[in-house]
Protein backbone atom coordinates (compact mmCIF):
# COMPACT_ATOMS: atom_id res chain seq x y z
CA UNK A 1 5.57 -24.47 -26.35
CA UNK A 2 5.32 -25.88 -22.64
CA UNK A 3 9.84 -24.18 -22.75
CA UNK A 4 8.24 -20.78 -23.68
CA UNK A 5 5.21 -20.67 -20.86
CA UNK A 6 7.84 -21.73 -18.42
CA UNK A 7 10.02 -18.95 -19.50
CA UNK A 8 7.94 -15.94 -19.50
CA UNK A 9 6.51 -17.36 -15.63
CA UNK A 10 9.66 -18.04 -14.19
CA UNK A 11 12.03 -15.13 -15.81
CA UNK A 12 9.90 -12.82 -17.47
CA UNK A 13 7.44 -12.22 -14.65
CA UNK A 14 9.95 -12.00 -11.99
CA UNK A 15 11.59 -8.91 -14.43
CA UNK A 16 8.49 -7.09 -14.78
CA UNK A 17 7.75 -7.26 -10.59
CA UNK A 18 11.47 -6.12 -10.65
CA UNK A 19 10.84 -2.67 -12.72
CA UNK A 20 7.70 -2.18 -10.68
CA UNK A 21 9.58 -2.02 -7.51
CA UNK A 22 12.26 0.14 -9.35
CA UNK A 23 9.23 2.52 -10.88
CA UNK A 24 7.49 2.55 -7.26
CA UNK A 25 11.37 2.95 -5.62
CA UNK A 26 12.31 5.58 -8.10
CA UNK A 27 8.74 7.55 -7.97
CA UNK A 28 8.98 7.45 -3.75
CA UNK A 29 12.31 8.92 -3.55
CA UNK A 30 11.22 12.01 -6.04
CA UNK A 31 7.93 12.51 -3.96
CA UNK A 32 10.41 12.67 -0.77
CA UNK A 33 12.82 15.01 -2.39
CA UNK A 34 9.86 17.05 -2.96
CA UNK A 35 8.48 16.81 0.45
CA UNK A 36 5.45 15.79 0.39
CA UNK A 37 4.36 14.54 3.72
CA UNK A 38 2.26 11.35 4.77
CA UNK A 39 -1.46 11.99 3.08
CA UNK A 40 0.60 11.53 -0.39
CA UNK A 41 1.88 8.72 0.19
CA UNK A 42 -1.59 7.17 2.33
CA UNK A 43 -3.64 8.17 -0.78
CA UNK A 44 -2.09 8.87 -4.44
CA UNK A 45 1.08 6.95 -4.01
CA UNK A 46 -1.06 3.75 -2.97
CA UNK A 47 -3.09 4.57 -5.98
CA UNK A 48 -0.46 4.74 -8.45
CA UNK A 49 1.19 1.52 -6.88
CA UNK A 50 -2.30 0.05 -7.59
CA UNK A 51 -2.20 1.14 -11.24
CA UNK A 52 1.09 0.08 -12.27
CA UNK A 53 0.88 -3.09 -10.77
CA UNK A 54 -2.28 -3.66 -12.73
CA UNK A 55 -0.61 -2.58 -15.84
CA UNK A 56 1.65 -5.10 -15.15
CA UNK A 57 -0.72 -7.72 -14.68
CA UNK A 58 -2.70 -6.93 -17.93
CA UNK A 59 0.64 -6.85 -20.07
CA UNK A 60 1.31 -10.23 -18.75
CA UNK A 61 -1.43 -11.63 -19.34
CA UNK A 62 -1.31 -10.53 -23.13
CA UNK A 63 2.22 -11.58 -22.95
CA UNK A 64 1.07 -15.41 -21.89
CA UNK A 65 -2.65 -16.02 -23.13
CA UNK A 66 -1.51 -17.08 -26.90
CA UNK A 67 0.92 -20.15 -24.88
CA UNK A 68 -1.80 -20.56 -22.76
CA UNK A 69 -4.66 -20.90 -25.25
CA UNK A 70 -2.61 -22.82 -27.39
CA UNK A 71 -1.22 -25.75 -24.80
CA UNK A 72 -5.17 -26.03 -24.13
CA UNK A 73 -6.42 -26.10 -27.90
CA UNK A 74 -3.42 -27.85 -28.86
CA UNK A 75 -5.37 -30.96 -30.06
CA UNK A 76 -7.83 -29.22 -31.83
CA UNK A 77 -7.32 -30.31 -35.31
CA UNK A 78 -4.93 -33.50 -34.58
CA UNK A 79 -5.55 -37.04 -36.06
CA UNK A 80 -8.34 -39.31 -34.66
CA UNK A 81 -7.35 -42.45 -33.16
């Protein structure tokens, strides 16, 4: 339980920052080859930034609330001592 949470923070977290920077690399080199000029990138291209990084954050956080909920609830329905 505790190998999996450890996992998905230190590998699988780091992976998913890694395609946003590709997306947000990949998606600012198009918008250059297309010319837009500095308002895009001031306005829309922070926006979308914004978005996917939020994306992000959300499908991590479905990705780690069932380790999370159960290392805390863990001891729910253990023995009495």
């Amino acid at each position: 339980m505790k190998a999996s949470l450890l996992l998905k923070v230190f590998l699988l977290l780091p992976l998913i920052l890694l395609v946003d920077y590709i997306l947000m690399a990949l998606f600012g080199c198009t918008t250059c080859l297309f010319g837009l000029g500095d308002e895009f990138y001031c306005g829309p291209f922070c926006l979308v930034g914004k978005i996917i990084l939020a994306l992000s954050a959300l499908f991590f956080g479905y990705l780690i609330y069932p380790n999370i909920k159960a290392f805390f609830y863990s001891k729910k329905n253990g023995p009495s001592s």
